[in-house]
Protein backbone atom coordinates (compact mmCIF):
# COMPACT_ATOMS: atom_id res chain seq x y z
CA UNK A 1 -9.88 -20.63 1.59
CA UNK A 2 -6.30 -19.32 0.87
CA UNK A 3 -4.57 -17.47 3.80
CA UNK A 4 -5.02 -13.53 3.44
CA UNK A 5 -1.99 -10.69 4.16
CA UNK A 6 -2.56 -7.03 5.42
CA UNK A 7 -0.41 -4.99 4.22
CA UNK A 8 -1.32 -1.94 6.14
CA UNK A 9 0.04 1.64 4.78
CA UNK A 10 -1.71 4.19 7.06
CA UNK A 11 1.68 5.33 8.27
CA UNK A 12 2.65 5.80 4.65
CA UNK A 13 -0.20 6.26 2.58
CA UNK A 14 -2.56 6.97 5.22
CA UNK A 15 -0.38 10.11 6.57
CA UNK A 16 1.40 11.52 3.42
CA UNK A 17 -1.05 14.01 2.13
CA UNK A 18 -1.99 15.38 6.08
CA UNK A 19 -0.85 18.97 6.70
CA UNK A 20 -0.69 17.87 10.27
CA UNK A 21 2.75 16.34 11.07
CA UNK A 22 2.18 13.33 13.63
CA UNK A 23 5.00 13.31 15.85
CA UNK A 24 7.56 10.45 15.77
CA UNK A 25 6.99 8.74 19.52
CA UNK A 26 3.15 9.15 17.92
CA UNK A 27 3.90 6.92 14.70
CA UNK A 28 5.84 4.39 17.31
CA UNK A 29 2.46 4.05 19.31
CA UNK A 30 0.24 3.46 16.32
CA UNK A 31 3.39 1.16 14.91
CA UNK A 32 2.64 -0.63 18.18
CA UNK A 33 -1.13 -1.01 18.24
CA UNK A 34 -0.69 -2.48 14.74
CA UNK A 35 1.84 -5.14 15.89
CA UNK A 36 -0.58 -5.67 19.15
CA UNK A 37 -3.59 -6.08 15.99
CA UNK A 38 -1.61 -9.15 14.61
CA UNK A 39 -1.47 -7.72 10.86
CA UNK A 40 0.73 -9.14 8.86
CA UNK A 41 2.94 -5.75 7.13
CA UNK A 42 3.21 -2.65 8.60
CA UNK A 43 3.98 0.47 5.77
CA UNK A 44 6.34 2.59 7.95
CA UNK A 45 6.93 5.61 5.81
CA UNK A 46 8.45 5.99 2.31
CA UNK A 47 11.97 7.46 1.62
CA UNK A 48 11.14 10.98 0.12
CA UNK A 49 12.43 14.18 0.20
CA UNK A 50 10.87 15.63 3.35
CA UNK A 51 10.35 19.21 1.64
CA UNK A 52 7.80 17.39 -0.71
CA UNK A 53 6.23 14.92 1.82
CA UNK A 54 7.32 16.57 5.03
CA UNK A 55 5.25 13.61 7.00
CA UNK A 56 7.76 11.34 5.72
CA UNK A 57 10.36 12.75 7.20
CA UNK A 58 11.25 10.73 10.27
CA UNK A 59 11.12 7.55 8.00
CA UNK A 60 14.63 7.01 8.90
CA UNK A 61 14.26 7.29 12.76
CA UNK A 62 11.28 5.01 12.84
CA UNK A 63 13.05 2.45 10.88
CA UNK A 64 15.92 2.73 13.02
CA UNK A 65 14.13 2.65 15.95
CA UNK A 66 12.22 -0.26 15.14
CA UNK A 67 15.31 -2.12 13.99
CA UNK A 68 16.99 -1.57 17.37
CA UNK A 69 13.75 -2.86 19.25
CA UNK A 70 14.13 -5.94 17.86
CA UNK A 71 11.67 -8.05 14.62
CA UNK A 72 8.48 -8.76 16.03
CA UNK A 73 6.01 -11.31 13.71
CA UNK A 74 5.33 -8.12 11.58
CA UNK A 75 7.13 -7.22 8.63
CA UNK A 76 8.09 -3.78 8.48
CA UNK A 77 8.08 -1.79 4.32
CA UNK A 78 8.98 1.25 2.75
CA UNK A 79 8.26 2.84 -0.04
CA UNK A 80 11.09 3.98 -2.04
CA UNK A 81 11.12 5.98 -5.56
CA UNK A 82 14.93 5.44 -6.84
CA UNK A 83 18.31 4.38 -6.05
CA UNK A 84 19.26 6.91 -3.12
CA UNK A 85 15.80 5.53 -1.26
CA UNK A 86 16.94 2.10 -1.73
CA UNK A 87 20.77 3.47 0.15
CA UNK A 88 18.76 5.31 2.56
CA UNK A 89 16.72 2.10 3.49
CA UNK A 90 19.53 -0.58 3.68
CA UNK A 91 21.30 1.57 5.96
CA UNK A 92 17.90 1.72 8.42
CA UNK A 93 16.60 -1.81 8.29
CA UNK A 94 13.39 -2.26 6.23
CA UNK A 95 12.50 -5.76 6.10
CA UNK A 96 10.36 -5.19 2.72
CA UNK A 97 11.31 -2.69 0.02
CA UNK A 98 7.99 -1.39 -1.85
CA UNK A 99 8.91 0.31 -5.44
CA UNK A 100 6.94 1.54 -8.09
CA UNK A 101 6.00 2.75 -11.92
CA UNK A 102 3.26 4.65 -12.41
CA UNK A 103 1.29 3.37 -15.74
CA UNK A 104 0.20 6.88 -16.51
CA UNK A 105 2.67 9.70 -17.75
CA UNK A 106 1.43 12.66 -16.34
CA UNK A 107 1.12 11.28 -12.93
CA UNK A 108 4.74 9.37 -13.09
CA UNK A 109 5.80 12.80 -13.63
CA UNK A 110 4.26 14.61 -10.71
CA UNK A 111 5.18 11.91 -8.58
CA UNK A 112 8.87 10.90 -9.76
CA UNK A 113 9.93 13.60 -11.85
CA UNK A 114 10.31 10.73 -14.36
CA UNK A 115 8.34 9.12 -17.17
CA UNK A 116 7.22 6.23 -17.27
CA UNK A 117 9.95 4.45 -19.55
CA UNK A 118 12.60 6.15 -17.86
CA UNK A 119 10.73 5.26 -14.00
CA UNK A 120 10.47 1.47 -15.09
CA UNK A 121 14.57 0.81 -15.88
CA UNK A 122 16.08 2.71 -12.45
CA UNK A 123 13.05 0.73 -10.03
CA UNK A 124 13.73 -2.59 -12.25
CA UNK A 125 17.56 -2.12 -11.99
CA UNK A 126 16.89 -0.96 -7.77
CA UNK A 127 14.52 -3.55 -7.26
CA UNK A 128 16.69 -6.32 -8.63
CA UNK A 129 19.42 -4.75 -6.31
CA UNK A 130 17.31 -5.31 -3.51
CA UNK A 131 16.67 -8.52 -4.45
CA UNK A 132 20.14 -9.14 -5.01
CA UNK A 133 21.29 -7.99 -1.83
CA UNK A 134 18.71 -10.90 -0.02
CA UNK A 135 16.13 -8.11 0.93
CA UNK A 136 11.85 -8.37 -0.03
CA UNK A 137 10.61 -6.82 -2.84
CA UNK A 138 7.01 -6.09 -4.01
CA UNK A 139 7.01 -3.85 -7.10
CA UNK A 140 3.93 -2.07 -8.07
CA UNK A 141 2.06 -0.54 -11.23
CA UNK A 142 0.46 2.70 -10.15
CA UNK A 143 -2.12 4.37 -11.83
CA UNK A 144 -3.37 0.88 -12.81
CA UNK A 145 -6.78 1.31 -13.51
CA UNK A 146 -7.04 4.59 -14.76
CA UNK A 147 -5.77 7.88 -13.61
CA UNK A 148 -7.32 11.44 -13.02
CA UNK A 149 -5.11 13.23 -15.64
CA UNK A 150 -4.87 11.34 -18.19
CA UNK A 151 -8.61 9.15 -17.39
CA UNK A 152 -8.32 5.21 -18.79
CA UNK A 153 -4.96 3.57 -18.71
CA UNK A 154 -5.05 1.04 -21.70
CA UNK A 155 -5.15 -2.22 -19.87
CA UNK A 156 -1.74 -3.49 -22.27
CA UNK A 157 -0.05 -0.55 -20.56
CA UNK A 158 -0.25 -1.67 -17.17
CA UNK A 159 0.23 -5.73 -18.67
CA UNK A 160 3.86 -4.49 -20.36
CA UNK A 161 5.06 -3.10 -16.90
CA UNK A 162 4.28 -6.51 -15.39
CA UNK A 163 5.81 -8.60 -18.53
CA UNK A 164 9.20 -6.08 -17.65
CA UNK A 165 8.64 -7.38 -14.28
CA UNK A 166 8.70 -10.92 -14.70
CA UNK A 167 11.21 -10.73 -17.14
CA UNK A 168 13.91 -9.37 -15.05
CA UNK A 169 12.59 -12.51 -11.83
CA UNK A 170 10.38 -9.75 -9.73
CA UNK A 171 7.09 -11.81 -9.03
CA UNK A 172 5.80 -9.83 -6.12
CA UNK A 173 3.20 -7.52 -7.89
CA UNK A 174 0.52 -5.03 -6.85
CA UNK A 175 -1.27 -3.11 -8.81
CA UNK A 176 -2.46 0.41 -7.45
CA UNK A 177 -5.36 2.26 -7.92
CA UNK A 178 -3.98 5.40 -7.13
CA UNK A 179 -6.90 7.64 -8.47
CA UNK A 180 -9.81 5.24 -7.16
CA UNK A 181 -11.25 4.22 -10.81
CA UNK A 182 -11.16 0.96 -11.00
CA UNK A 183 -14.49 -0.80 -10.68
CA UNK A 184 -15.35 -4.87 -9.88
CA UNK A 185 -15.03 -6.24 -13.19
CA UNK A 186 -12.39 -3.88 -14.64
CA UNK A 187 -10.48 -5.60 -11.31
CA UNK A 188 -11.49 -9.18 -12.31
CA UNK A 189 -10.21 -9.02 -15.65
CA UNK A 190 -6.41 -7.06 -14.58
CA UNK A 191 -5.76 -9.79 -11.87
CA UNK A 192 -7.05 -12.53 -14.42
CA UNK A 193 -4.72 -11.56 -17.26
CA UNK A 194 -2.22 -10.81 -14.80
CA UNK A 195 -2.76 -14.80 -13.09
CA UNK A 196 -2.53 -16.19 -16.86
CA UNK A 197 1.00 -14.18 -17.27
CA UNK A 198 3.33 -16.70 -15.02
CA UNK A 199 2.01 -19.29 -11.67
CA UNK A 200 4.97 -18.16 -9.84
CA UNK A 201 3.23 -14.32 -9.89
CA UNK A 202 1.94 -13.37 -6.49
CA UNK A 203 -0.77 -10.57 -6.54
CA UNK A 204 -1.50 -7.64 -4.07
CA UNK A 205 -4.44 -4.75 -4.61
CA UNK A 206 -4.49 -1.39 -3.32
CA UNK A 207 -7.46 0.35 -3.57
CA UNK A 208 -8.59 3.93 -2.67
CA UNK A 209 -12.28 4.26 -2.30
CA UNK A 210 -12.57 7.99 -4.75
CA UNK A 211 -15.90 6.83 -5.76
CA UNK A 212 -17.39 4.52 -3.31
CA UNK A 213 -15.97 1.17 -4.72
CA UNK A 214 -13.29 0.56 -2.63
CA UNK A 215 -14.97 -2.54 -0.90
CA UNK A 216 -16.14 -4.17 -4.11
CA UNK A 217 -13.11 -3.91 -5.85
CA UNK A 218 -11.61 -5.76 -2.53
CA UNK A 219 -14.22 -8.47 -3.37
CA UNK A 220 -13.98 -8.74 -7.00
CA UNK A 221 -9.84 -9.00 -6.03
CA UNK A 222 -10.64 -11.94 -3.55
CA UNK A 223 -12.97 -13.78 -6.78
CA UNK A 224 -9.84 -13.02 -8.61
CA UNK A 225 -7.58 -14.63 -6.57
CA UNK A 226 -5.60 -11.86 -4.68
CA UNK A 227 -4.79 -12.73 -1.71
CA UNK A 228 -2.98 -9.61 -0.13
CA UNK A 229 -4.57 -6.72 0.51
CA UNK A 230 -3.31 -3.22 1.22
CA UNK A 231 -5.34 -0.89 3.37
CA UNK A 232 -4.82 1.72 5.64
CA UNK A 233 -6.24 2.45 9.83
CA UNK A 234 -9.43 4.76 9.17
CA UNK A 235 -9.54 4.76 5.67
CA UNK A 236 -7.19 7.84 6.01
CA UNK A 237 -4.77 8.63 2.45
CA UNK A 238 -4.72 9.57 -0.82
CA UNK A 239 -1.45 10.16 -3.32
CA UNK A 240 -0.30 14.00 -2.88
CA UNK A 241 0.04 14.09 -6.72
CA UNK A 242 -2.92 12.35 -8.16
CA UNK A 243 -5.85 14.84 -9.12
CA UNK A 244 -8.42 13.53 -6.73
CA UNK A 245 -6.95 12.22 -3.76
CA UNK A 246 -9.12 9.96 -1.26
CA UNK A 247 -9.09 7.35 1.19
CA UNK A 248 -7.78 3.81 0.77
CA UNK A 249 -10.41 1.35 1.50
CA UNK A 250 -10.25 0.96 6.01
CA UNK A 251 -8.09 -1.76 7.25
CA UNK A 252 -10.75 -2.82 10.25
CA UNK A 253 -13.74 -2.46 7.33
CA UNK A 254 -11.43 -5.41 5.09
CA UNK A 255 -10.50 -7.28 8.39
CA UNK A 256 -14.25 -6.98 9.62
CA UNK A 257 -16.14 -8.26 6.17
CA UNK A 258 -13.45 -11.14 5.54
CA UNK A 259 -13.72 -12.11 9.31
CA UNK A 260 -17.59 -13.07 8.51
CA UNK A 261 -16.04 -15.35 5.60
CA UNK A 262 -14.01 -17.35 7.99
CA UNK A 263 -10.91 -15.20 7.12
CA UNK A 264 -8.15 -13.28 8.57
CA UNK A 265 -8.59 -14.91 12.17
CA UNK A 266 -5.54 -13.95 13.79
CA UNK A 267 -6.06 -10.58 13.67
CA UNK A 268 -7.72 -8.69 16.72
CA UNK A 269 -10.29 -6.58 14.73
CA UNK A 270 -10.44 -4.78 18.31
CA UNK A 271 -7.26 -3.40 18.22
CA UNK A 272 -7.47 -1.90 15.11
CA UNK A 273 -11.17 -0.10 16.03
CA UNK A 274 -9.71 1.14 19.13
CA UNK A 275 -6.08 2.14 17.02
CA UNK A 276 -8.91 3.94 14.42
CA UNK A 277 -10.89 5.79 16.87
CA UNK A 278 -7.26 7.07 18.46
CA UNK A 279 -6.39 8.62 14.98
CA UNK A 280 -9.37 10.19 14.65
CA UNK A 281 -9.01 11.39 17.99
CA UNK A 282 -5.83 13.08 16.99
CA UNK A 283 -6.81 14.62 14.18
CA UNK A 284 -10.18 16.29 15.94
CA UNK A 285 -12.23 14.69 12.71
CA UNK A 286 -14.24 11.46 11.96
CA UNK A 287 -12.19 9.24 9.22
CA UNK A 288 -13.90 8.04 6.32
CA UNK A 289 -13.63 4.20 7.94
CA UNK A 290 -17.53 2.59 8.92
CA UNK A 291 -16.66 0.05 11.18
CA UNK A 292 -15.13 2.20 13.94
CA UNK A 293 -18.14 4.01 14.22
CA UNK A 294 -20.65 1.49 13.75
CA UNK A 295 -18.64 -1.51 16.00
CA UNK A 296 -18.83 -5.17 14.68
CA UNK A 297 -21.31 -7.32 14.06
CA UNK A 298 -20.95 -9.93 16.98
CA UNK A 299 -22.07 -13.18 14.62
């Protein structure tokens, strides 16, 4: 079996849409707990302005913080949206840069202030920057697999973005399903045409689990031949400026099931139960995650 990589994005995706603001020493201890877990990328925040995303606010000071700590074995991302993010984070530290373009045009919009054509050149020209500079880049397509304004993305919508991708050398790819619509076979076919574009593409999901096929889109990714996976502590998130924001599928839930396949050894699935049932703890609420309630199977 290939080797899997968590790429977990509670702090980012997990947080952003919580009117609660966690406090900054509070992000460092669940940082923390996730290095202890063994994952393999930690989502620290995303470079936003704060008056639209006001938990991302201290992005900056955790990155900084983090940087003068010292690398651990986990890489540290951020998200960022344009060419003052990508400043912002070079000055800071982020080991990976995470960028963007949302296949659908209402919700590029909302969540840029750009459309789609115009969201594609400045995170192609800023991710090749990156790149250019030495730094890691995944890019993204958003809104992959359909999108709760505008309903089904045509599939050669989401396949241009990652031909405009290759073409300009960025082969780190996820695609996102921001509004939780994708379903198992939907998945299988994306990632397949996707495989058949270039063998030098390397392919990451992120699914959010809207309506209750967050888990067998993960599988019907693994059959595809994903092999990174991007989840979030709890099953806590949900884009700010999609229409029906939920959860992304629970990083102990993925860690847990693929555990039982052989996979994802080095991670202590301990460590992220206990770093689940401390979130949950803060917010005063139970988290849409199973696993943390239930415990693990012990076979």
């Amino acid at each position: 079996m290939k080797d899997i990589v968590i790429h977990e994005c509670g702090l980012r995706d997990g947080l952003q849409a919580e009117a609660r603001t966690v406090p900054t020493e509070t992000k460092l201890g669940w940082i923390g707990a996730l290095e202890s877990s063994g994952v393999d990328i930690i989502q620290v925040g995303s470079f936003v302005h704060p008056e639209k995303v006001p938990q991302m606010a201290d992005t900056d000071a955790l990155f900084r913080t983090l940087t003068e700590r010292g690398a651990g074995k986990a890489v540290f991302s951020g998200l960022v949206l344009n060419e003052k993010g990508l400043e912002r984070g070079l000055a800071c530290g982020v080991g990976m840069f995470c960028l963007g373009v949302s296949a659908s045009e209402t919700h590029s919009r909302k969540n840029t202030g750009m459309g789609t054509e115009e969201a594609q050149r400045r995170i192609i020209a800023t991710a090749k920057r990156a790149v250019e500079l030495g730094k890691r880049v995944q890019v993204s397509v958003q809104s992959a697999f359909g999108c709760g304004f505008e309903g089904r993305i045509p599939e050669e919508r989401v396949l241009s973005i990652v031909k405009a991708y290759l073409e300009a050398g960025l082969t780190n790819i996820s695609l996102a399903d921001t509004a939780g619509h994708a379903y198992p076979e939907q998945v299988r076919r994306l990632f397949g045409a996707l495989f058949e574009l270039s063998s030098d593409i390397q392919c990451t999901c992120h699914f959010h689990d809207t309506y209750g096929l967050g888990m067998a889109n993960v599988y019907a990714a693994l059959e595809a031949g994903v092999t990174t996976f991007e989840t979030a502590f709890g099953g806590l998130g949900g884009c700010p400026f999609t229409k029906v924001a939920a959860g992304n599928v629970p990083t102990e839930d993925v860690v847990h099931s693929l555990k039982r396949r052989g996979q994802c050894q080095g991670i202590d699935l301990g460590a992220l139960i206990g770093l689940a049932r401390d979130v949950s703890g803060h917010f005063g609420r139970e988290l849409p995650g199973r696993v943390y309630k239930t415990g693990p199977l012990s076979y």
